[in-house]
Protein backbone atom coordinates (compact mmCIF):
# COMPACT_ATOMS: atom_id res chain seq x y z
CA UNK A 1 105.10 102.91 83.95
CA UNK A 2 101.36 102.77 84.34
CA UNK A 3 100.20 99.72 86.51
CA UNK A 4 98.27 96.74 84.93
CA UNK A 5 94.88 95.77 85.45
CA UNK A 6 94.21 94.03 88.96
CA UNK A 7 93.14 90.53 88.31
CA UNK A 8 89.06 90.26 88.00
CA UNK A 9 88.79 88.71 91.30
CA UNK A 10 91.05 89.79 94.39
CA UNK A 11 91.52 87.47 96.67
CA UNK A 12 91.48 84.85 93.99
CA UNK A 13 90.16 81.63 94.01
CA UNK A 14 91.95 78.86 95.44
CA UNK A 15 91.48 76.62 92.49
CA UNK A 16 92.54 73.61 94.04
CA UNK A 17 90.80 70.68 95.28
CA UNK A 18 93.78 70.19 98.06
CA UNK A 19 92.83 72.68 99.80
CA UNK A 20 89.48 72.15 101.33
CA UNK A 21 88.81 75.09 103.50
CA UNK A 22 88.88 79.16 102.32
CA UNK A 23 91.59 81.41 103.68
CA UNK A 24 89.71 82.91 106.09
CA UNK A 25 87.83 79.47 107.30
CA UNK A 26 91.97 78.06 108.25
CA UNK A 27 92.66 81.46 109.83
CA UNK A 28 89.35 81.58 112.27
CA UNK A 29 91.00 78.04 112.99
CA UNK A 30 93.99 78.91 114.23
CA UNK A 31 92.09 82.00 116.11
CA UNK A 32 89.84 79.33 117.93
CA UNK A 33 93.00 77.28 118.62
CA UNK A 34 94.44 80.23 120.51
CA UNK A 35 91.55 81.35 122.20
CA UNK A 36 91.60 77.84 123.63
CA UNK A 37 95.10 77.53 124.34
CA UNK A 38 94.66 81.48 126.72
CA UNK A 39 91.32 80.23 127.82
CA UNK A 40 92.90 77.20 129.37
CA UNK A 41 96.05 78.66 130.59
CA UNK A 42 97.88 75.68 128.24
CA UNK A 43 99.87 78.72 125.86
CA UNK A 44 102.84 78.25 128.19
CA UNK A 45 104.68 74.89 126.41
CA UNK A 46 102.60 75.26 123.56
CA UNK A 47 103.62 78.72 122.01
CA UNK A 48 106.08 77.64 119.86
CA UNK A 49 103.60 75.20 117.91
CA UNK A 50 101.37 77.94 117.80
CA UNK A 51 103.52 79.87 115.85
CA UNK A 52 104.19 77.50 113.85
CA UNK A 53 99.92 77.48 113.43
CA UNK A 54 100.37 81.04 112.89
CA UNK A 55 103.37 81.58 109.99
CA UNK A 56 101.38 78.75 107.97
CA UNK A 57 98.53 81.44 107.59
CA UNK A 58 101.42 83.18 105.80
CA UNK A 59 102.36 80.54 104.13
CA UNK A 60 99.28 79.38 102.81
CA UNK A 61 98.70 82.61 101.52
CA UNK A 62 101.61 83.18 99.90
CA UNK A 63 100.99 79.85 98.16
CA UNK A 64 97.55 80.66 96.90
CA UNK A 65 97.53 84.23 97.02
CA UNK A 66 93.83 83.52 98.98
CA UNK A 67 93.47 85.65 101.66
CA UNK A 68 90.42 87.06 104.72
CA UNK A 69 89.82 90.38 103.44
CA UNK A 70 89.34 92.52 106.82
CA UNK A 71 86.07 94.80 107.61
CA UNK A 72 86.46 98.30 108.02
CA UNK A 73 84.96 99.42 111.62
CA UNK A 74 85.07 103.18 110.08
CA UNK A 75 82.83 102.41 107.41
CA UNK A 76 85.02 103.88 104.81
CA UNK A 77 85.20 101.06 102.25
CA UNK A 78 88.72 99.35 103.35
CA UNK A 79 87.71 95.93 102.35
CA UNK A 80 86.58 97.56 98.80
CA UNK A 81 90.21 99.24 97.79
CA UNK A 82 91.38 95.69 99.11
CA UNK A 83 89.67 93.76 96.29
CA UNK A 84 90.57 96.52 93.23
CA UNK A 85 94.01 96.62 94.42
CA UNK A 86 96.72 94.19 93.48
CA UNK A 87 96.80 93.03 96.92
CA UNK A 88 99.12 89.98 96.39
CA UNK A 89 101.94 91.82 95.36
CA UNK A 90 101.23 94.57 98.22
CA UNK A 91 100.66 91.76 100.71
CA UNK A 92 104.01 90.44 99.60
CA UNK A 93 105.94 93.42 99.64
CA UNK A 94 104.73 93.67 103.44
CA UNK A 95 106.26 89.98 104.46
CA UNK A 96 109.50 90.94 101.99
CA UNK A 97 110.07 93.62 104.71
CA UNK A 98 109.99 91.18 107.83
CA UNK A 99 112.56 89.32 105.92
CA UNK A 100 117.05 89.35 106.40
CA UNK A 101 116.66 90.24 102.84
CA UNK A 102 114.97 93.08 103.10
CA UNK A 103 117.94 94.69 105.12
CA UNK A 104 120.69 94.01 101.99
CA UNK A 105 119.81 98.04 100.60
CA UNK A 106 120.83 97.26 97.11
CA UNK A 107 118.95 93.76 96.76
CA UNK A 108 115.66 94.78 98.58
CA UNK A 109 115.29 98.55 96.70
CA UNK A 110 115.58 96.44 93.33
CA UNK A 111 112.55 93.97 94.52
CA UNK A 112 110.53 96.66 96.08
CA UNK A 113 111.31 98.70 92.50
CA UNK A 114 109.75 95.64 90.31
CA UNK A 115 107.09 94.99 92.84
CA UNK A 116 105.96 98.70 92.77
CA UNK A 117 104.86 98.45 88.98
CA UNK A 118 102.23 95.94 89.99
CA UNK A 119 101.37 97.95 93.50
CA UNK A 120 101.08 101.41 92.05
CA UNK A 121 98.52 103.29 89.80
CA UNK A 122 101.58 104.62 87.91
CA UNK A 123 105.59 104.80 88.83
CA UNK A 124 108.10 106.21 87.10
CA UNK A 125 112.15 104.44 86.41
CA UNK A 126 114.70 104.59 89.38
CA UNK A 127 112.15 105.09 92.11
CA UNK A 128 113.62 104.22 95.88
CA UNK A 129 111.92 102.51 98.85
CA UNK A 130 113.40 102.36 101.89
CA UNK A 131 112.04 99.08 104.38
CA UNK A 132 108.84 99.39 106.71
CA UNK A 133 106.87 101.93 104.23
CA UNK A 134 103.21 101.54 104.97
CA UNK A 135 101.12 101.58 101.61
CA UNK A 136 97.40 101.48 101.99
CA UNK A 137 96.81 99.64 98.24
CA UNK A 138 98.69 101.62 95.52
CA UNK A 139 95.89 101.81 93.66
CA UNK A 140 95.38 105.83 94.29
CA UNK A 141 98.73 106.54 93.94
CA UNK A 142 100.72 108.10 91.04
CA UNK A 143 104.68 108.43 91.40
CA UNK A 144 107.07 110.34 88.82
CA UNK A 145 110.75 109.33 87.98
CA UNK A 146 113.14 109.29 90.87
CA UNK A 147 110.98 109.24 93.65
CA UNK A 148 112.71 108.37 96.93
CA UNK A 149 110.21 107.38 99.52
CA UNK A 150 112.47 106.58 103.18
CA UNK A 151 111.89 104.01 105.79
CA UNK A 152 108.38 103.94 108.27
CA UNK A 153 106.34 106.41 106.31
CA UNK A 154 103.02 106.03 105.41
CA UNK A 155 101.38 106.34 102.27
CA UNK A 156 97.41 106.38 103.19
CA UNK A 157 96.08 106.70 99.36
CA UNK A 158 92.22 106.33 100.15
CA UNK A 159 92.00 109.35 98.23
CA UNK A 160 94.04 109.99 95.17
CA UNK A 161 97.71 111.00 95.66
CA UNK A 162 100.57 112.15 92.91
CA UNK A 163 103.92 112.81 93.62
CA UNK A 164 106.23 114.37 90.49
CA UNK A 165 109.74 113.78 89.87
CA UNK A 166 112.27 113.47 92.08
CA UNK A 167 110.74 114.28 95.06
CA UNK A 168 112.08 112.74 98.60
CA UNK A 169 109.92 111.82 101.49
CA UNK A 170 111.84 111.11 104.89
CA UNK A 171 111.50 108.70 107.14
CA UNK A 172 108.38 108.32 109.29
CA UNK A 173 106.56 111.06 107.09
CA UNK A 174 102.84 110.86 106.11
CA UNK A 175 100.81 111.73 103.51
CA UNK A 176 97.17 110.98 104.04
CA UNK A 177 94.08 111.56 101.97
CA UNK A 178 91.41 110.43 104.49
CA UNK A 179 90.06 112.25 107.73
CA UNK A 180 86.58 111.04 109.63
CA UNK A 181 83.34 112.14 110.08
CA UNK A 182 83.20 113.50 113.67
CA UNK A 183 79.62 115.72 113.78
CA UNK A 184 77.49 112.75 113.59
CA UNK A 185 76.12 112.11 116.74
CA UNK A 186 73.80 109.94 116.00
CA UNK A 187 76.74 106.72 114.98
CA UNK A 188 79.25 105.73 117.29
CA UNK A 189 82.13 107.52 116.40
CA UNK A 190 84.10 105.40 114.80
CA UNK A 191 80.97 104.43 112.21
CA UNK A 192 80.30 107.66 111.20
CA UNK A 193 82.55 106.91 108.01
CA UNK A 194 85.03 108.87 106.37
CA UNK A 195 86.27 112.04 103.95
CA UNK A 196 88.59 112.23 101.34
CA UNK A 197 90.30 114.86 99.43
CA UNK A 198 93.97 113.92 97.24
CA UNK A 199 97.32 114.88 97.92
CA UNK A 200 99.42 116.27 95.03
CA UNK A 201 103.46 117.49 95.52
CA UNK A 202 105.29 118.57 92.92
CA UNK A 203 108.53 117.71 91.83
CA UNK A 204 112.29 117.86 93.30
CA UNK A 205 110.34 118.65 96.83
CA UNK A 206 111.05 117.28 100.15
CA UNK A 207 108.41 116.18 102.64
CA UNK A 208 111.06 116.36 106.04
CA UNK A 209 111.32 113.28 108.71
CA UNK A 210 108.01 112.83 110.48
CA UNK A 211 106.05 115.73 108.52
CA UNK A 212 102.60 115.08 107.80
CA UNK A 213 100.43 116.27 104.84
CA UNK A 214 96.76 115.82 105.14
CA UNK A 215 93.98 115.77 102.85
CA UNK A 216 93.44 118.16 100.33
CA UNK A 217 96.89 119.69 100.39
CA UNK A 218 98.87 120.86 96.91
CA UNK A 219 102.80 121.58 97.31
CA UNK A 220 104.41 122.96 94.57
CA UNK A 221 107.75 122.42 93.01
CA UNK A 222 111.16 122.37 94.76
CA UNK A 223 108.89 122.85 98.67
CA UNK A 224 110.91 121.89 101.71
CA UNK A 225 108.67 120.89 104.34
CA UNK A 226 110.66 120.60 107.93
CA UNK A 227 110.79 118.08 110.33
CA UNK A 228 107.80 117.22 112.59
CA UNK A 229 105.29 119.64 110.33
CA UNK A 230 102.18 119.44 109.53
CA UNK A 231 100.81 120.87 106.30
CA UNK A 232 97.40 121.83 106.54
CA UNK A 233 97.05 124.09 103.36
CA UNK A 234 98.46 124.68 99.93
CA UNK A 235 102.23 125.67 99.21
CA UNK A 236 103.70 127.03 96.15
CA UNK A 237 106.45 126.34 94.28
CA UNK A 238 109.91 127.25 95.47
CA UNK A 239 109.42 127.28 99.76
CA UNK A 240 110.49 126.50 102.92
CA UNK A 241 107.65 125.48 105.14
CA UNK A 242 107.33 124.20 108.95
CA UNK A 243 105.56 124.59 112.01
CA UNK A 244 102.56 123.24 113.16
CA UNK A 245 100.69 124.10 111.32
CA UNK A 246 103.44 124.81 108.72
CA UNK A 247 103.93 128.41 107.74
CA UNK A 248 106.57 129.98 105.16
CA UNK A 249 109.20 130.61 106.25
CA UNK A 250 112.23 131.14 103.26
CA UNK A 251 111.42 131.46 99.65
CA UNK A 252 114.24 129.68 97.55
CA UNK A 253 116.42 131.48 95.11
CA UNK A 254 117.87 130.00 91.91
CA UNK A 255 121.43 129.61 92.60
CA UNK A 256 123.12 132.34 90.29
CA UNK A 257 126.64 131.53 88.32
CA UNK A 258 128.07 134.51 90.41
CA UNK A 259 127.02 132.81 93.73
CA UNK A 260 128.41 129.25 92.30
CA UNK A 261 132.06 131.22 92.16
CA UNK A 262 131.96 132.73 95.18
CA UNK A 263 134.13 131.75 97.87
């Protein structure tokens, strides 16, 4: 199912003449209302009602769906893919997983199912998240049919990423499509901005627990990528890869009807 359209304007407006102050004029509020409470040694006493403070940030924008869109210190246009992406229904996904709810498997893989047609480019039917995935903005990213993506990994689609059929990425695994400049010398490091190059893994692969794949990679169909890898370079269809960086190490054979029989 191909995503629709993000809405012309992301954060949208408030639209309301309740609310008198933007999103990101009641957060710097609250801010200055902590910095005064540490400044003054008065947090102690007063930490619960700062909370309180706090979770209404939350709740305001969950309300509104107005938000403070944050800069990016690596010059790499952050608060850009913010605005294209449909950042309400990301943002929400991201407070459904602080939730109870999100810990009843059958309940929260449906909602994070109907909320990943909004989030992604394009997602195929039956896909499975897991709680505590990290998705940059969906907008780069293309998923096939039966996609199972495990808890704590990271999906850092700056750059464009696809993913076929039936592919499974374990827990704590990474794919990212972004790397920095770091021959610059003239820019403070972190301002020297960024690259990007996509991602694209086949189908009916596995990407093992806490395996990385970084930019620019292709992995074929049916890869297994071990635990704790790191793919630096292309794989073709039908391995097993690992090591850092990952090397071949068996090709896989179609199961024959003999071998199926044997004992």
């Amino acid at each position: 199912m191909r995503r629709p359209d993000p809405p012309s304007v992301v954060p949208r407006p408030v639209g309301s003449e309740s609310v008198a102050e933007t999103a990101e004029q009641f957060q710097d509020r609250v801010i200055a209302e902590l910095e005064r409470l540490v400044g003054g040694d008065e947090l102690p006493g007063a930490g619960d009602e700062f909370l309180r403070k706090a979770n209404a940030v939350a709740d305001r924008f969950l309300a509104t769906g107005e938000f403070a869109v944050s800069p990016d210190p690596f010059a790499g246009k952050d608060a850009d893919l913010q605005r294209q992406s449909q950042a309400y229904y990301l943002l929400f996904w991201r407070l459904f997983d602080r939730t109870p709810a999100a810990m009843m498997q059958d309940f929260a893989i449906k909602v994070r199912r109907i909320l990943a047609q909004r989030v992604f480019k394009r997602v195929g039917n039956d896909v499975i998240f897991h709680h505590d995935v990290y998705i940059l903005s969906g907008l780069n990213t293309e998923l096939g049919s039966g996609v199972f993506v495990n808890r704590g990994s990271t999906i850092d689609d700056r750059g464009p990423i696809v993913v076929g059929d039936h592919t499974m990425i374990a827990a704590g695994a990474t794919l990212t499509t972004h790397g920095h400049i770091l021959d610059d010398f003239s820019k403070p490091l972190p301002f020297g901005g960024r690259t990007f190059a996509p991602i694209t893994i086949g189908s009916n692969s596995v990407i093992g627990y806490n395996a990385v794949v970084m930019p620019g990679v292709t992995i074929g169909d049916r890869v297994i990528v071990a635990s704790n890898s790191v793919v630096t370079s292309d794989v073709p269809d039908r391995w097993v890869v690992g090591g850092v960086p990952a090397r071949k190490i068996k090709e896989l054979v179609p199961k024959t009807e003999t071998d199926a029989m044997a004992p």
